[in-house]
N, C-alpha and C. Protein backbone atom coordinates (compact mmCIF):
# COMPACT_ATOMS: atom_id res chain seq x y z
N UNK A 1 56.00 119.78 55.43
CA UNK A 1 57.08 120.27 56.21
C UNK A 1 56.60 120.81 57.54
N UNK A 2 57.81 121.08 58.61
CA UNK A 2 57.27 121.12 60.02
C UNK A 2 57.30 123.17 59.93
N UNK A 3 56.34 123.73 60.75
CA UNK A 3 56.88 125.16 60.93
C UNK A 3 57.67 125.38 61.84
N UNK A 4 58.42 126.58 61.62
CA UNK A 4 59.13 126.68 62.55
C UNK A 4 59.07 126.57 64.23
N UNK A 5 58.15 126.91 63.81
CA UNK A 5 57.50 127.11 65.65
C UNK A 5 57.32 125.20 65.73
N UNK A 6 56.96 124.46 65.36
CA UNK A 6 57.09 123.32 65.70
C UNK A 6 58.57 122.97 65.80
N UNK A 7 59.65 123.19 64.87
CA UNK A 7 61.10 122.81 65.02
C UNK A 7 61.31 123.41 66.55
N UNK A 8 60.93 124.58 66.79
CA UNK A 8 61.42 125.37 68.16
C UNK A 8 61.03 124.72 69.25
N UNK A 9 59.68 123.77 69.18
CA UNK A 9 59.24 123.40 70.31
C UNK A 9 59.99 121.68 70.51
N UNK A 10 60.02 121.10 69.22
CA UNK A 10 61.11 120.07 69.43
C UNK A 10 62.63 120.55 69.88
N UNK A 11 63.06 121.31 69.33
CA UNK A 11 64.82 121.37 69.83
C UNK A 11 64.50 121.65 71.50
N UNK A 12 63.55 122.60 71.56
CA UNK A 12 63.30 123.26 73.12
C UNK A 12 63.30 121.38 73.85
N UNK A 13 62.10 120.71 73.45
CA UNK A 13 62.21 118.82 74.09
C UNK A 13 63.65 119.09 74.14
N UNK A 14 64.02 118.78 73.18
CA UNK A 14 65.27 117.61 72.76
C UNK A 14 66.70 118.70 73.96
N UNK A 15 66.32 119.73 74.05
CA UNK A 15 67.33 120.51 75.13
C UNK A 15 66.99 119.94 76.30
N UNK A 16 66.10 120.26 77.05
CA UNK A 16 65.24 119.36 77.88
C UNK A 16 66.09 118.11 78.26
N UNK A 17 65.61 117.26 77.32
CA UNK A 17 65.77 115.54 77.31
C UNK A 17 67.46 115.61 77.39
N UNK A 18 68.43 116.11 77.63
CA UNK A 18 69.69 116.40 76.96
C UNK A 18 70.32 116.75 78.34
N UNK A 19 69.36 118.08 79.31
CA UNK A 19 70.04 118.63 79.84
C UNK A 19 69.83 117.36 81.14
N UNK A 20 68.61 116.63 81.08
CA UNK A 20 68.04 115.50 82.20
C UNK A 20 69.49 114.68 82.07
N UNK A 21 69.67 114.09 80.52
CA UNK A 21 70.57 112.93 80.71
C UNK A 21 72.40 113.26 81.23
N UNK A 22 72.22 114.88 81.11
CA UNK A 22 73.60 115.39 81.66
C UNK A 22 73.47 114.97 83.11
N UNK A 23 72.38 115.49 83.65
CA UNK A 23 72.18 115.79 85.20
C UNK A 23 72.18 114.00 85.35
N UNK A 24 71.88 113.23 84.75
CA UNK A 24 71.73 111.48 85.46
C UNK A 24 73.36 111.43 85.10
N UNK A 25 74.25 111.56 84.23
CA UNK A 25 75.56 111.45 83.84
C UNK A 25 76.24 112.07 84.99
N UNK A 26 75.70 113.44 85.45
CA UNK A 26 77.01 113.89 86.70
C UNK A 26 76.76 113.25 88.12
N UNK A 27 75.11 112.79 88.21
CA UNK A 27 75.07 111.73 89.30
C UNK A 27 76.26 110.62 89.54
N UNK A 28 75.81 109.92 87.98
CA UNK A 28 77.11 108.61 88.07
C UNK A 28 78.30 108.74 88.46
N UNK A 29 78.52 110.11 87.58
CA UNK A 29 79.94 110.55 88.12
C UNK A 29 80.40 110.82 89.01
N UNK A 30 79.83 111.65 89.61
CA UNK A 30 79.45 111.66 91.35
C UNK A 30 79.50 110.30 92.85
N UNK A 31 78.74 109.72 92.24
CA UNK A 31 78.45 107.41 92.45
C UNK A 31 79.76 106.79 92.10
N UNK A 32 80.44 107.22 91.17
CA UNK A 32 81.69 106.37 91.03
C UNK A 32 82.82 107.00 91.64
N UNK A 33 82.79 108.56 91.49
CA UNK A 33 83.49 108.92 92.64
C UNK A 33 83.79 108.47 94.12
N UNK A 34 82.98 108.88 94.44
CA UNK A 34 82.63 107.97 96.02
C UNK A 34 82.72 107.14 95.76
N UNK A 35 82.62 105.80 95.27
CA UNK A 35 83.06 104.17 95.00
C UNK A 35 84.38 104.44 94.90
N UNK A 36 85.07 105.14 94.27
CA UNK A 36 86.32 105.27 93.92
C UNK A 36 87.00 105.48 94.71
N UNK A 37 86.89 106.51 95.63
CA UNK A 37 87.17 107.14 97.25
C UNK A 37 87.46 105.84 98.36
N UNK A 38 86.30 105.75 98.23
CA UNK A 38 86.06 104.43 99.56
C UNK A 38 87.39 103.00 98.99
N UNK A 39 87.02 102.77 97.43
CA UNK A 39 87.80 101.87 97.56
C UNK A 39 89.60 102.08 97.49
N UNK A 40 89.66 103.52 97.30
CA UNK A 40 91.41 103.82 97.65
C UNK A 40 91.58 103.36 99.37
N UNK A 41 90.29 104.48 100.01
CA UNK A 41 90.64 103.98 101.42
C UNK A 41 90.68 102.65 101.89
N UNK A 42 89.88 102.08 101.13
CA UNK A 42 89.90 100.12 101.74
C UNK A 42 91.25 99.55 101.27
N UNK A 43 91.80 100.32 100.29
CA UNK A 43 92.83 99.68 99.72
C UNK A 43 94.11 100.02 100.44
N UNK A 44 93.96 101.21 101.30
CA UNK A 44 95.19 101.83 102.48
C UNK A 44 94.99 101.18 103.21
N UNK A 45 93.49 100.90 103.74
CA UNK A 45 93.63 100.48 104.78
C UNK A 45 94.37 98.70 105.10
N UNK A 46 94.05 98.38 104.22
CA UNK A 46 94.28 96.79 103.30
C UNK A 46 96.30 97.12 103.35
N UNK A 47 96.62 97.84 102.96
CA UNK A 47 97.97 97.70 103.11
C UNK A 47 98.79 98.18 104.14
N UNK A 48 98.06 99.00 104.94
CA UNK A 48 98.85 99.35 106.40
C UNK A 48 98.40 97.88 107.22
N UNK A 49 97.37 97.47 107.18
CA UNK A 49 97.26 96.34 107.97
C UNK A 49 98.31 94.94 107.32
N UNK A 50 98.21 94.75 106.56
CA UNK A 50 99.69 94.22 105.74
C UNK A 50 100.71 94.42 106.14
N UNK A 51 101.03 95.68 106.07
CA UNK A 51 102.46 96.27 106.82
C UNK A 51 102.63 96.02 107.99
N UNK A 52 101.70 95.67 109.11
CA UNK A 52 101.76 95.40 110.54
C UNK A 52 101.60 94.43 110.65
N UNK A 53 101.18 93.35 109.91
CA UNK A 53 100.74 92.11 110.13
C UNK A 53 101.79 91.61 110.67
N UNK A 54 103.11 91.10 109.82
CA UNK A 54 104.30 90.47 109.62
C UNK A 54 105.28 90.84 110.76
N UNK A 55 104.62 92.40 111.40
CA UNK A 55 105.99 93.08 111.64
C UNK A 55 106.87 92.35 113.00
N UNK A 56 105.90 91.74 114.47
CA UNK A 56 106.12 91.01 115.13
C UNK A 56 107.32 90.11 114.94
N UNK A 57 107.10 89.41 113.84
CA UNK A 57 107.77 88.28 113.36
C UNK A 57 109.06 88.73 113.42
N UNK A 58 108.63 89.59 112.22
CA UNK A 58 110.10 90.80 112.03
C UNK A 58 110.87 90.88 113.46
N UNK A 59 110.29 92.03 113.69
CA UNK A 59 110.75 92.00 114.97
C UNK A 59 111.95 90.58 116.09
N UNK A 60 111.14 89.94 116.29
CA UNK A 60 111.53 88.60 116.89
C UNK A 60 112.70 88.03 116.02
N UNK A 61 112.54 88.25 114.68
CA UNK A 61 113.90 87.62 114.12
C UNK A 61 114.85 88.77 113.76
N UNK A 62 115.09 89.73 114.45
CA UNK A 62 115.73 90.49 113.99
C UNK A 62 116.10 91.15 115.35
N UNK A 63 115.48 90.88 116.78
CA UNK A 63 116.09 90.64 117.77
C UNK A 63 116.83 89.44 118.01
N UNK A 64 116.61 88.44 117.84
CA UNK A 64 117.72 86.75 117.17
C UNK A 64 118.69 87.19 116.82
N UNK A 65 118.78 87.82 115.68
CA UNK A 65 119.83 87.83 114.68
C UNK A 65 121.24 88.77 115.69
N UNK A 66 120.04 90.21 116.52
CA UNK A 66 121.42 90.75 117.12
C UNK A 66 121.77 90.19 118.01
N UNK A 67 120.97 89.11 119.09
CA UNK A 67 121.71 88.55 119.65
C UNK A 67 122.71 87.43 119.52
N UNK A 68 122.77 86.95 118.41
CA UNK A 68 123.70 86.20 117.65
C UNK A 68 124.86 86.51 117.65
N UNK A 69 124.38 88.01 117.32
CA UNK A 69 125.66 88.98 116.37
C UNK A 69 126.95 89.39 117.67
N UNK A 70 126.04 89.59 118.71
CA UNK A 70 126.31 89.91 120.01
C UNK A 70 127.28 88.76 120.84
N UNK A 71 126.29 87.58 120.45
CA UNK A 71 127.04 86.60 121.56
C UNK A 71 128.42 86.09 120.70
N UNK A 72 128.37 85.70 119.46
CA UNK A 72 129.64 86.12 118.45
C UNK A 72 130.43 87.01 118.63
N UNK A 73 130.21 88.24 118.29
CA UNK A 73 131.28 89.14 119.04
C UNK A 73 131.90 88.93 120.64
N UNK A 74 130.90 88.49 121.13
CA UNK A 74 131.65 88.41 122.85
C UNK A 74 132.28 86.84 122.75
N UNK A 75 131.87 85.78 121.93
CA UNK A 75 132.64 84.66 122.00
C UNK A 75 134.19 85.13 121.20
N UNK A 76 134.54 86.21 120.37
CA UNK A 76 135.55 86.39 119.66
C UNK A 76 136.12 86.84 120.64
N UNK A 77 136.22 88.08 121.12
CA UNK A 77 136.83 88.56 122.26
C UNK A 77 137.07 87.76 123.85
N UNK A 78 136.26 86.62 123.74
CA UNK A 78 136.48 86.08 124.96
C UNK A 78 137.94 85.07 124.09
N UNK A 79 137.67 84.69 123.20
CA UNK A 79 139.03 83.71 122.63
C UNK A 79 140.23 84.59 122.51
N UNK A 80 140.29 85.68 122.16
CA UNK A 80 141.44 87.02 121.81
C UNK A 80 141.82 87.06 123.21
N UNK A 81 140.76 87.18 124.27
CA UNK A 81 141.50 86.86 126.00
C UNK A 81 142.10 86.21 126.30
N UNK A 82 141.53 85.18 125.92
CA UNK A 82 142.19 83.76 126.71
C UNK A 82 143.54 83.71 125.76
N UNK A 83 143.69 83.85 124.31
CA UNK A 83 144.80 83.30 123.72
C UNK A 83 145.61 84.45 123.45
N UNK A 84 145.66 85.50 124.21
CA UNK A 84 146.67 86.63 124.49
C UNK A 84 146.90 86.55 124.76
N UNK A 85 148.46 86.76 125.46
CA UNK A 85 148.91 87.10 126.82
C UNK A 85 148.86 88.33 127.39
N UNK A 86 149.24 88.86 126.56
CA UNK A 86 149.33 90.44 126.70
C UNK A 86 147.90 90.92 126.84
N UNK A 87 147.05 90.70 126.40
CA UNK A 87 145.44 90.81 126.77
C UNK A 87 144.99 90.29 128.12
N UNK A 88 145.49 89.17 128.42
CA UNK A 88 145.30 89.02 130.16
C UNK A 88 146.17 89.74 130.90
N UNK A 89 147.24 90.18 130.34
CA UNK A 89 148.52 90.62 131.42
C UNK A 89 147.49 92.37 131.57
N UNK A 90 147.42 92.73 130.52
CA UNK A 90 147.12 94.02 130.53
C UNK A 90 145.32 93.98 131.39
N UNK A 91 144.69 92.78 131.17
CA UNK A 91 143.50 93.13 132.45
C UNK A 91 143.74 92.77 133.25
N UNK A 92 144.84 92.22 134.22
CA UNK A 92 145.35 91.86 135.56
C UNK A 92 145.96 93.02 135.73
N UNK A 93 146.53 93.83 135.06
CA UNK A 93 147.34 94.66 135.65
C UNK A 93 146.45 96.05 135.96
N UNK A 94 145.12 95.95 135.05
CA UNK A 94 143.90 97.02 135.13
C UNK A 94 143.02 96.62 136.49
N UNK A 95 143.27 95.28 137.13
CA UNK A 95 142.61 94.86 138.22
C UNK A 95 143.10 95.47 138.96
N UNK A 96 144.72 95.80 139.79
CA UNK A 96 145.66 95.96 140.43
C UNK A 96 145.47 97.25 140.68
């Protein structure tokens, strides 16, 4: 059998060897953190540039669309002119 004083000097190792593999464990943890970090930010950054990519386009068809909306409305009202009477009488008489 081992004496005590030998058990004491193994557990004392084996604390040792224990407290090393904590300290390499909070490294990693530490290492994947930061990996973890960086890749949220690549991943914002990855979707704001996404979000702007398209937006031009956007833009351009959605200035189209109001001028559509626009020249429609002024082609309605130009026909409501012409096929009024009372709509021309009343802007001839706003000319006057």
């Amino acid at each position: 059998m081992h004496s005590r004083q030998e058990l004491a000097v193994a557990t004392s190792a084996q604390v040792e060897i224990m407290k090393e593999q904590l300290g390499v464990t909070k490294e990693k943890v530490a290492a994947l953190a930061s990996h973890q970090k960086i890749m949220h930010d690549q991943a914002g950054m990855k979707v704001m540039c996404t979000v702007t990519e398209g937006l031009s386009d956007i833009g351009k068809e959605y200035i189209l669309l109001k001028q559509k909306q626009i020249l429609v409305k002024a082609e309605g009202a130009k026909l409501t002119y012409i096929n009024d009477p009372l709509a021309r009488r009343s802007r001839v008489d706003m000319l006057d």
